[in-house]
C-alpha atoms as a PDB file:
ATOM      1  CA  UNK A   1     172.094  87.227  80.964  1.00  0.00           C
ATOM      2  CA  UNK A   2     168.829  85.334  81.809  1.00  0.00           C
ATOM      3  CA  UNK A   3     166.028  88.003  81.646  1.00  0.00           C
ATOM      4  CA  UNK A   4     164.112  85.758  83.655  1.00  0.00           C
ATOM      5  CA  UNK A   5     166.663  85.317  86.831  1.00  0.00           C
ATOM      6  CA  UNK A   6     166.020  87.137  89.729  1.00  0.00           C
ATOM      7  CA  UNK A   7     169.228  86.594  91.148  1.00  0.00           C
ATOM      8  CA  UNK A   8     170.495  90.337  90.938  1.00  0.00           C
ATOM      9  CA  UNK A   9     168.606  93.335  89.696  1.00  0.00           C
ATOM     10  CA  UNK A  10     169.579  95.874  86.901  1.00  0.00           C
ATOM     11  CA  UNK A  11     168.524  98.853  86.152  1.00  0.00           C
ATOM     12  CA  UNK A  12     169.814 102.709  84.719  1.00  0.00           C
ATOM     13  CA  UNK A  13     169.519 106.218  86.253  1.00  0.00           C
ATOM     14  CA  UNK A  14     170.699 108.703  83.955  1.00  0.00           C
ATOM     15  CA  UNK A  15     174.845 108.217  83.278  1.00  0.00           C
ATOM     16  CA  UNK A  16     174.732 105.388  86.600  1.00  0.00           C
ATOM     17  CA  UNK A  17     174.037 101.712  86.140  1.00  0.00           C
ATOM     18  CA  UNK A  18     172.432  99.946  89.418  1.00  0.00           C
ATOM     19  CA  UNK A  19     172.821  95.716  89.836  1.00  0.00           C
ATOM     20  CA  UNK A  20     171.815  95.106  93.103  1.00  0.00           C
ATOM     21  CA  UNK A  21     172.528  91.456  94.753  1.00  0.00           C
ATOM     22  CA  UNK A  22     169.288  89.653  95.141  1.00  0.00           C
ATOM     23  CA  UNK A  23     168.860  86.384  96.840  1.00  0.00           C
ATOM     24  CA  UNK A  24     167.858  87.709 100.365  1.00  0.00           C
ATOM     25  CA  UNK A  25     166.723  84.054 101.956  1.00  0.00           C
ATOM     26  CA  UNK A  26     169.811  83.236 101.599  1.00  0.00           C
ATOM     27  CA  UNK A  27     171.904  86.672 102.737  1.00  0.00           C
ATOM     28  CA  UNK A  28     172.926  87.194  99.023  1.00  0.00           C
ATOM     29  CA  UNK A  29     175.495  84.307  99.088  1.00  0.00           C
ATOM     30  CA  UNK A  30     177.750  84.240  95.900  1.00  0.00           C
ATOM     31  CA  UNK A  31     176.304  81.377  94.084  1.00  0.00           C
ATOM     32  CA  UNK A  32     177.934  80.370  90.696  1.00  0.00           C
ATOM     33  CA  UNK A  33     175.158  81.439  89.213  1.00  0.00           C
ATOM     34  CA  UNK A  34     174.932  84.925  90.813  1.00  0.00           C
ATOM     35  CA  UNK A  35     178.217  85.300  89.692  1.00  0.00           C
ATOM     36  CA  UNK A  36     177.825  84.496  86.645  1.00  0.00           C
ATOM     37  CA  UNK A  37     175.053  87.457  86.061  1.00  0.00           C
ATOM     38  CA  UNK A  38     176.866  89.838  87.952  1.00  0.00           C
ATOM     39  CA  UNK A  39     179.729  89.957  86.075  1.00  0.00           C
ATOM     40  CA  UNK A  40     177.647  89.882  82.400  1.00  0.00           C
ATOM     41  CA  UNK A  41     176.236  92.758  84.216  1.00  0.00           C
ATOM     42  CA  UNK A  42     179.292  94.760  84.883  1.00  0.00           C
ATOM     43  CA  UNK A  43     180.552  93.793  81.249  1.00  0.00           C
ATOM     44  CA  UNK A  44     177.809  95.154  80.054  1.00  0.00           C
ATOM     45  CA  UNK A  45     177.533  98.160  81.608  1.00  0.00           C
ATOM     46  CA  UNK A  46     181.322  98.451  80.865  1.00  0.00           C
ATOM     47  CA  UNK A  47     180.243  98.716  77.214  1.00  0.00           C
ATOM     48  CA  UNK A  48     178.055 101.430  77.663  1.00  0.00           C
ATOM     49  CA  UNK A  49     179.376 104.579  76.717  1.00  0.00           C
ATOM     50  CA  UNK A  50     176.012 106.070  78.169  1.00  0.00           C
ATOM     51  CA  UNK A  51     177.030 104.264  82.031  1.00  0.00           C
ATOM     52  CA  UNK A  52     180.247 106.589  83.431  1.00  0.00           C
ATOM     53  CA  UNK A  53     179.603 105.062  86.911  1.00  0.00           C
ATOM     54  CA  UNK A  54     178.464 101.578  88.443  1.00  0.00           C
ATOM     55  CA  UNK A  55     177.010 101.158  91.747  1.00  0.00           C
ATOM     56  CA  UNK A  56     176.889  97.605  93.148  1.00  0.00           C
ATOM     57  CA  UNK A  57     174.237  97.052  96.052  1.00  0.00           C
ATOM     58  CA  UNK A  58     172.717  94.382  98.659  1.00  0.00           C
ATOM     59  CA  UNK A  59     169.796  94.785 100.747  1.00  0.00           C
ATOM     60  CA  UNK A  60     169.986  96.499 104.085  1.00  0.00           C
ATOM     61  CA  UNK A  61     170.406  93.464 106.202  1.00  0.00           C
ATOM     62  CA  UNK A  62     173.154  92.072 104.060  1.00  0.00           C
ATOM     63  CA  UNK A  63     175.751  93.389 100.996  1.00  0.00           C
ATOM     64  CA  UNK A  64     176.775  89.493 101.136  1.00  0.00           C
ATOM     65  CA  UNK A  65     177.463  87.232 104.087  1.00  0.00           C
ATOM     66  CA  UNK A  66     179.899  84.861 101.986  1.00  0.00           C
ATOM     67  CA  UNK A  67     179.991  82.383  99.153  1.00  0.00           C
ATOM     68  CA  UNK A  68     177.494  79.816  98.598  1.00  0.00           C
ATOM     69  CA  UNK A  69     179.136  76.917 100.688  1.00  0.00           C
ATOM     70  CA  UNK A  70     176.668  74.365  98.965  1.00  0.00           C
ATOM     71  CA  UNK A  71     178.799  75.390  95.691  1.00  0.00           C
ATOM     72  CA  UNK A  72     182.043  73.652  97.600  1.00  0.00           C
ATOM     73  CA  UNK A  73     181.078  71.420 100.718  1.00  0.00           C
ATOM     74  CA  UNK A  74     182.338  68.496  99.096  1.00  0.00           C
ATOM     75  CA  UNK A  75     184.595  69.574  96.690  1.00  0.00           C
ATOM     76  CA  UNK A  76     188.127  67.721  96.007  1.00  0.00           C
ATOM     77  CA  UNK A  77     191.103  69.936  95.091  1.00  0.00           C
ATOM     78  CA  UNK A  78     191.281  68.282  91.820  1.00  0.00           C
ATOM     79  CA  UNK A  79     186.815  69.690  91.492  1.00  0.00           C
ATOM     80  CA  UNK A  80     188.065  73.550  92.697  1.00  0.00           C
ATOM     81  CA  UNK A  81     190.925  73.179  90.019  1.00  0.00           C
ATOM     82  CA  UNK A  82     188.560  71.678  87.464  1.00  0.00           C
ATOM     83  CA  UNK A  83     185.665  74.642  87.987  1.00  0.00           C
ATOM     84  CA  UNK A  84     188.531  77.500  88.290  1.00  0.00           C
ATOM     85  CA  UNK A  85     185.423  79.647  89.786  1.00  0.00           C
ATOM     86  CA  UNK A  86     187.690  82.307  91.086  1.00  0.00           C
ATOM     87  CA  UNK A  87     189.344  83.022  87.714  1.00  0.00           C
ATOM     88  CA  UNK A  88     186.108  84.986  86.970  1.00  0.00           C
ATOM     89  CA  UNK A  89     187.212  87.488  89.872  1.00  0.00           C
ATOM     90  CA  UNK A  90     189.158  88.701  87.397  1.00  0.00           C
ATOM     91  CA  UNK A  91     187.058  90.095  85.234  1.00  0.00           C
ATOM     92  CA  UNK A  92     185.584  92.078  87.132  1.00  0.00           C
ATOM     93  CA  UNK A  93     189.590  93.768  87.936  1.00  0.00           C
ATOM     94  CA  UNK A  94     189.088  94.276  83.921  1.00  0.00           C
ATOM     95  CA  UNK A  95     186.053  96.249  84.374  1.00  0.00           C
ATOM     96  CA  UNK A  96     187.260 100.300  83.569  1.00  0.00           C
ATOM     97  CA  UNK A  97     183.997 102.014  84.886  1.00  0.00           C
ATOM     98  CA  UNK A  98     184.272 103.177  88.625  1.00  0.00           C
ATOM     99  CA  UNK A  99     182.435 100.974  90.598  1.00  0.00           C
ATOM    100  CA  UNK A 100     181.388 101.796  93.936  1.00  0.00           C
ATOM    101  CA  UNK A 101     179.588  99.073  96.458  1.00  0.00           C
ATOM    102  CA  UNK A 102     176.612 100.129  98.489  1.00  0.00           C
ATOM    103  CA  UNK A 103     176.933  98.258 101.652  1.00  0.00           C
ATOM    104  CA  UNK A 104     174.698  97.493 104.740  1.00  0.00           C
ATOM    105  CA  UNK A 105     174.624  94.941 106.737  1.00  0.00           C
ATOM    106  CA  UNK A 106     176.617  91.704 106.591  1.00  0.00           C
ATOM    107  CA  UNK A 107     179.656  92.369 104.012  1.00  0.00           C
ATOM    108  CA  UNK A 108     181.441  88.725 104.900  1.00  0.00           C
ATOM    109  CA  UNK A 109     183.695  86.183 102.944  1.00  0.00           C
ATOM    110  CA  UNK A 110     183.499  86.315  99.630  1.00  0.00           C
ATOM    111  CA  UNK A 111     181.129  89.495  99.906  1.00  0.00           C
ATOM    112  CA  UNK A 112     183.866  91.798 101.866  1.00  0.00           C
ATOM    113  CA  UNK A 113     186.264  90.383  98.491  1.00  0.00           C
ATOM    114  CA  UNK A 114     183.218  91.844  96.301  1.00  0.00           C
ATOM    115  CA  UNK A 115     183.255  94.799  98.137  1.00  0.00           C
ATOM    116  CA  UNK A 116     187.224  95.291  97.573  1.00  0.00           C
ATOM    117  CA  UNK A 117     187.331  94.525  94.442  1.00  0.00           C
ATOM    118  CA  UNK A 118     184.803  97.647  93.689  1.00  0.00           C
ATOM    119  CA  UNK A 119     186.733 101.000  93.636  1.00  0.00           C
ATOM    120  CA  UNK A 120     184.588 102.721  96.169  1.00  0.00           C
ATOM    121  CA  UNK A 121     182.574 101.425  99.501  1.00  0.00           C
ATOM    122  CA  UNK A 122     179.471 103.413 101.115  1.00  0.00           C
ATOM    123  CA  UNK A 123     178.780 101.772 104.070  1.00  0.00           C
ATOM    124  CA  UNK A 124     175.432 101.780 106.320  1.00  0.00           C
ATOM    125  CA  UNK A 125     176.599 102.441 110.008  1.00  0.00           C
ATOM    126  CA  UNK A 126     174.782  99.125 110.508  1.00  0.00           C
ATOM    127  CA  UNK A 127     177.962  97.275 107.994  1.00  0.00           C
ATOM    128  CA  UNK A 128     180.325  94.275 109.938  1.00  0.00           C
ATOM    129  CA  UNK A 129     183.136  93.240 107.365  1.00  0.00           C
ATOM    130  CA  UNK A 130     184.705  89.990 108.000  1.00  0.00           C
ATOM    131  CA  UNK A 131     186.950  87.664 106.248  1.00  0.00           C
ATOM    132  CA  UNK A 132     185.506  84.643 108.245  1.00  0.00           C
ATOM    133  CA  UNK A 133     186.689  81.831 106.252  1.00  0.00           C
ATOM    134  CA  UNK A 134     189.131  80.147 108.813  1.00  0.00           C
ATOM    135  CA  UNK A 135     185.668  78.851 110.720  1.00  0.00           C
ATOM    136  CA  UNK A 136     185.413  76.807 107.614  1.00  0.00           C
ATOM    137  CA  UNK A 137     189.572  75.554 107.695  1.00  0.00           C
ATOM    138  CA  UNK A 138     189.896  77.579 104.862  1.00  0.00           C
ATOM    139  CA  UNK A 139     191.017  80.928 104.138  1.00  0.00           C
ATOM    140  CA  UNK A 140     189.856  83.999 101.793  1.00  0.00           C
ATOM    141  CA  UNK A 141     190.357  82.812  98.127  1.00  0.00           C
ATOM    142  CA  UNK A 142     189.229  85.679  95.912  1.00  0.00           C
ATOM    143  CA  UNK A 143     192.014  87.993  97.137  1.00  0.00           C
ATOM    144  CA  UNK A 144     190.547  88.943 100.401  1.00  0.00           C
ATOM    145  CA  UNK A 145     194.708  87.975 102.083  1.00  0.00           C
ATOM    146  CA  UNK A 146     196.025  90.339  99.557  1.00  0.00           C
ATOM    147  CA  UNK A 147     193.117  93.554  99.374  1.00  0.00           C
ATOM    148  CA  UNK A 148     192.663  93.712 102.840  1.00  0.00           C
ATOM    149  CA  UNK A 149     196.333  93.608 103.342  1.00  0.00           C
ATOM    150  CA  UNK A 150     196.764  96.323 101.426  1.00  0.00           C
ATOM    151  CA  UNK A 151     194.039  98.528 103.151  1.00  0.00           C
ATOM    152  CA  UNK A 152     194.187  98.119 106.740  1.00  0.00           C
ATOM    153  CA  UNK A 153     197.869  97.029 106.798  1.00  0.00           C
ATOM    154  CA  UNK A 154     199.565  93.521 108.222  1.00  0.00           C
ATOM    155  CA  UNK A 155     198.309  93.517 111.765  1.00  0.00           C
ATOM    156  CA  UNK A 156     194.487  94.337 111.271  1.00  0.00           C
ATOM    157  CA  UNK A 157     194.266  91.976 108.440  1.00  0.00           C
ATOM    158  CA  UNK A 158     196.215  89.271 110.404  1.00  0.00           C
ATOM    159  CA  UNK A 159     193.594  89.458 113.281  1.00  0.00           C
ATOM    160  CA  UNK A 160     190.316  89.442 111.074  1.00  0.00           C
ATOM    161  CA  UNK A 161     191.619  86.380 108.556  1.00  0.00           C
ATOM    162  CA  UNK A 162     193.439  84.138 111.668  1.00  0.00           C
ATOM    163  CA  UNK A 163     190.995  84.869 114.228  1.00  0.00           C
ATOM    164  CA  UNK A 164     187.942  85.417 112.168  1.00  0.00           C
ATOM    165  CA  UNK A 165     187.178  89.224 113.797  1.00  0.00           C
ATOM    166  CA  UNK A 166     184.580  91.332 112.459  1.00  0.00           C
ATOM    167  CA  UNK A 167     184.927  94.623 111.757  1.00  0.00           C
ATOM    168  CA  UNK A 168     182.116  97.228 112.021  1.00  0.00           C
ATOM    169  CA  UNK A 169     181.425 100.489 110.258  1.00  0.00           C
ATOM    170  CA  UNK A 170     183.311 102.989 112.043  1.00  0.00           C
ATOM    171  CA  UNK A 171     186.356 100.768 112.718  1.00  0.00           C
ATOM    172  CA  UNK A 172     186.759 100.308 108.946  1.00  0.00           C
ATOM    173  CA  UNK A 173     186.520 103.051 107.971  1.00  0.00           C
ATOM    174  CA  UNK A 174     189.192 104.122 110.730  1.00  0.00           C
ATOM    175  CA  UNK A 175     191.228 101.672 109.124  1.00  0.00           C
ATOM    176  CA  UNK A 176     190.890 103.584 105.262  1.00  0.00           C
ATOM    177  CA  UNK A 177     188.595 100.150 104.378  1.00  0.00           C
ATOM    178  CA  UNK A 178     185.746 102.229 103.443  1.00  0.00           C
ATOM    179  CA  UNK A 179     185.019 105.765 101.594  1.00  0.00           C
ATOM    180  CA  UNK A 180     182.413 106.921 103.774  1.00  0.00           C
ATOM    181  CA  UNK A 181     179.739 105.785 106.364  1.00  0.00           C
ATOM    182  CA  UNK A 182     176.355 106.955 106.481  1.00  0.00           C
ATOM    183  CA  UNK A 183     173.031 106.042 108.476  1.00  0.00           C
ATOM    184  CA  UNK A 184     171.599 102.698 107.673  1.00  0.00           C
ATOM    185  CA  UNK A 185     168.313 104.684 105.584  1.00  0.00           C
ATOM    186  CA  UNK A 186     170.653 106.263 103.098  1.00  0.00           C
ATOM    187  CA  UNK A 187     173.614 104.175 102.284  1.00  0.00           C
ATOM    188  CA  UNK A 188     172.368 103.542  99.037  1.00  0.00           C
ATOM    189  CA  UNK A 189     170.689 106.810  98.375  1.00  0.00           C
ATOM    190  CA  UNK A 190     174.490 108.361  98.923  1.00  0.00           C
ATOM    191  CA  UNK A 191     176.725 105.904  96.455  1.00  0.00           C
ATOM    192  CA  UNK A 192     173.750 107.261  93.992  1.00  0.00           C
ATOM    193  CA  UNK A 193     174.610 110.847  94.993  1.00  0.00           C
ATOM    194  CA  UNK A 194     178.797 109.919  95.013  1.00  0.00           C
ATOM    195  CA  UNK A 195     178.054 107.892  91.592  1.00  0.00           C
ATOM    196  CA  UNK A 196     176.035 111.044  89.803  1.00  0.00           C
ATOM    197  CA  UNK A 197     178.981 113.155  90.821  1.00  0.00           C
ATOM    198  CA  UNK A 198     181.534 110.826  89.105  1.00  0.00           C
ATOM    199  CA  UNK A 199     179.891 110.346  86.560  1.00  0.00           C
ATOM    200  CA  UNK A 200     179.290 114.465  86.168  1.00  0.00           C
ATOM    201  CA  UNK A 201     183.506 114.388  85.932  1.00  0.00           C
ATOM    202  CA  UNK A 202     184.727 113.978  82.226  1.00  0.00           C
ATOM    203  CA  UNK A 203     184.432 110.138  81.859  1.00  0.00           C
ATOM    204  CA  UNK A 204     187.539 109.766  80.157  1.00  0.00           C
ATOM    205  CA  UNK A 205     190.012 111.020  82.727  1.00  0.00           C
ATOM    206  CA  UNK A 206     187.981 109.269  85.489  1.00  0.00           C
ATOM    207  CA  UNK A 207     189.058 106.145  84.159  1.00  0.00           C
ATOM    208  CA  UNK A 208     192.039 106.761  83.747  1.00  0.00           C
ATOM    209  CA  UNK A 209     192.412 108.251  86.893  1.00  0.00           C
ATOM    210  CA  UNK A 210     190.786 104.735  88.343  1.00  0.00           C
ATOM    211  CA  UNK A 211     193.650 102.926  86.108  1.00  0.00           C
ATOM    212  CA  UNK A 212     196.107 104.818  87.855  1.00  0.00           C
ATOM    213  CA  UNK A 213     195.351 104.492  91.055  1.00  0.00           C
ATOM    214  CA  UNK A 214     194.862 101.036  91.048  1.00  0.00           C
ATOM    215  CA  UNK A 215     198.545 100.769  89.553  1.00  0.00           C
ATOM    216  CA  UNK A 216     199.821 102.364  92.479  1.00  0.00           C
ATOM    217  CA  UNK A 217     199.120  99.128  94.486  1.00  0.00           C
ATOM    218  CA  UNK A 218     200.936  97.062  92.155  1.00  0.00           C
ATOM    219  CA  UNK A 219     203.962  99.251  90.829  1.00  0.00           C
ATOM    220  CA  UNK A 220     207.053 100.585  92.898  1.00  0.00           C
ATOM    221  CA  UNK A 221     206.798 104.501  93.072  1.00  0.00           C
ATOM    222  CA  UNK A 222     208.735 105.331  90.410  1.00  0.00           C
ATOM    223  CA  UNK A 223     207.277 102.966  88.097  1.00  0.00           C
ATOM    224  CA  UNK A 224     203.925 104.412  89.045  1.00  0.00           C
ATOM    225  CA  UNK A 225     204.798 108.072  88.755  1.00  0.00           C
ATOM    226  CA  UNK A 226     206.343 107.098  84.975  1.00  0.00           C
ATOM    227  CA  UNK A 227     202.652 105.769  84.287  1.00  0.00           C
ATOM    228  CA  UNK A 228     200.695 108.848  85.483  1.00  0.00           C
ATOM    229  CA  UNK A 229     202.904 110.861  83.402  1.00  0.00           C
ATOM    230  CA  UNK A 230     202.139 109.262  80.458  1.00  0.00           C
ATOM    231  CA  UNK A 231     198.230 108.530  80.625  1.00  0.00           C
ATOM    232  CA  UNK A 232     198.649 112.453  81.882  1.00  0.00           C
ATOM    233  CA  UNK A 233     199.947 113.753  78.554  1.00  0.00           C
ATOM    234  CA  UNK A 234     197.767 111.194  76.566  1.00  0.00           C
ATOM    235  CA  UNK A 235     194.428 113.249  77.908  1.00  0.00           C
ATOM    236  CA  UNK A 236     195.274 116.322  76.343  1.00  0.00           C
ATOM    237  CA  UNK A 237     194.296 114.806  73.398  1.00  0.00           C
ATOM    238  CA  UNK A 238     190.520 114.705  74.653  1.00  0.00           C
ATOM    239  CA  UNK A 239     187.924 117.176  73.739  1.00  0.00           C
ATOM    240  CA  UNK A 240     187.532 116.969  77.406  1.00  0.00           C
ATOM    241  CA  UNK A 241     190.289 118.178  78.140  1.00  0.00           C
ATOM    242  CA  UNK A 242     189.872 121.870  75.813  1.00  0.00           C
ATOM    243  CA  UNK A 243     186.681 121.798  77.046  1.00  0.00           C
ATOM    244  CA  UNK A 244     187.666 121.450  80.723  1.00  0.00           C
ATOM    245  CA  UNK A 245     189.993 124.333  80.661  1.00  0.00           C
ATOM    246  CA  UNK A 246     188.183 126.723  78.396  1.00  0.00           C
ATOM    247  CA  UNK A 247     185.433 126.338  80.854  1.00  0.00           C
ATOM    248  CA  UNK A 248     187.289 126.681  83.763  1.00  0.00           C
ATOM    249  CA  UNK A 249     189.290 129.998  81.905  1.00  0.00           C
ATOM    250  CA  UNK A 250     185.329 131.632  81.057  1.00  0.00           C
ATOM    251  CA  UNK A 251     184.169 131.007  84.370  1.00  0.00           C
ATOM    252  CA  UNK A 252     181.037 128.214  82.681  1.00  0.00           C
ATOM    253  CA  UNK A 253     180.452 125.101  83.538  1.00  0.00           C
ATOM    254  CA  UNK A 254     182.104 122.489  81.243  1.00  0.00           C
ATOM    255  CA  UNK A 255     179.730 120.185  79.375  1.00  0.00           C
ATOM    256  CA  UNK A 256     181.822 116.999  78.983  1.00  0.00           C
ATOM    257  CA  UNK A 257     181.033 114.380  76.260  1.00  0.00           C
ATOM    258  CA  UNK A 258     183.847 111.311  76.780  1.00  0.00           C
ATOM    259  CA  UNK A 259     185.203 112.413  73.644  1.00  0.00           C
END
């Protein structure tokens, strides 16, 4: 990563890592090069036994209205096949620490696909989620069709990507699109308070519990159930796990080291 960009922000508290989005003039539209340094972020923090818990931020006004249009105005399909820009989505799927997005404001685009592809949302009251990319004749690219799908259900998510509707705070969360929504002052102070929980949890079994549930969107039941099982017995082979229960059996507190 550049240390001398200024396009997103990193920094620790305690067991969390913070990369907030910065390029407010422009509403914190994805650039290529944003992208790039967010996800070397998240890698990064990934690889950090000391980070048990990511939380991804904008600024009040805006989480992200969209993706940087200037990046594809006048792009052929042969120049979006060439650049493959949306492979890199993917990496962040690979990331295995929890990462929860702190959202206020706009969340639009490419920024509501940013959001979904983070494991947790905290949303001001002040948050409109949109998938607005039919204004453009185009539609969601980054898997916004598929994750919103999959959290409000068919007929919410045919309305917002075909007609272009906005959703607010309340109404998304309504719809099971968001964890929680708070006032527009302390959305980001409470994914720090969620985040210092997690990451309180024994960090093994949280990600594997994160693993897990994001299988259950992609396996049938029974192939999901035969997962769990396994990465169930595989944790009592954790020092977490002794520790966990010994606690719990003296009536202490557990002191949990990812080991």
């Amino acid at each position: 990563m550049n240390p001398m960009s200024e396009l997103i922000l990193v920094k620790t508290e305690g067991h969390v890592g913070l990369v907030t989005l910065n390029r407010p003039k422009v509403l914190n539209a994805l650039s290529i090069e944003l992208m790039d340094e967010l996800i070397e972020a998240l890698e990064r923090f990934d690889e950090d036994d000391e980070v048990r818990v990511i939380v991804l931020a904008g600024s009040e006004r805006a989480f992200a209205a969209g993706a940087d249009i200037g990046d594809m105005a006048e792009a052929s399909v042969l120049d979006m096949y060439r650049r493959n820009n949306l492979a890199r989505w993917n990496r962040i799927k690979q990331v295995r620490t929890p990462i929860i997005a702190a959202v206020s404001g706009f969340c639009l685009g490419g920024g509501c696909e940013l959001a979904m592809t983070c494991d947790m949302i905290v949303a001001s009251e002040s948050a409109q989620f949109g998938q607005p990319e039919i204004n453009l004749g185009i539609i969601p690219g980054a898997g916004g069709t598929q994750r919103l799908t999959k959290a409000i259900g068919k007929y919410r998510a045919m309305e917002m990507i075909l007609a272009g509707r906005f959703m607010s705070a309340s109404e998304a969360y309504d719809a099971g699109l968001v964890t929680k929504v708070v006032s527009k002052e302390q959305f980001l102070a409470e994914a720090m308070r969620l985040a210092r929980e997690i990451a309180s949890r024994p960090p093994i079994a949280v990600k594997i519990g994160k693993e897990a549930v994001l299988k259950a969107q992609e396996l049938s039941l029974t192939e999901g159930i035969e997962f769990e099982r396994r990465v169930f017995y595989s944790l009592f082979a954790t020092e977490d796990q002794k520790e966990g229960m010994s606690a719990f059996a003296e009536k202490r507190k557990a002191e949990f080291k990812g080991k």
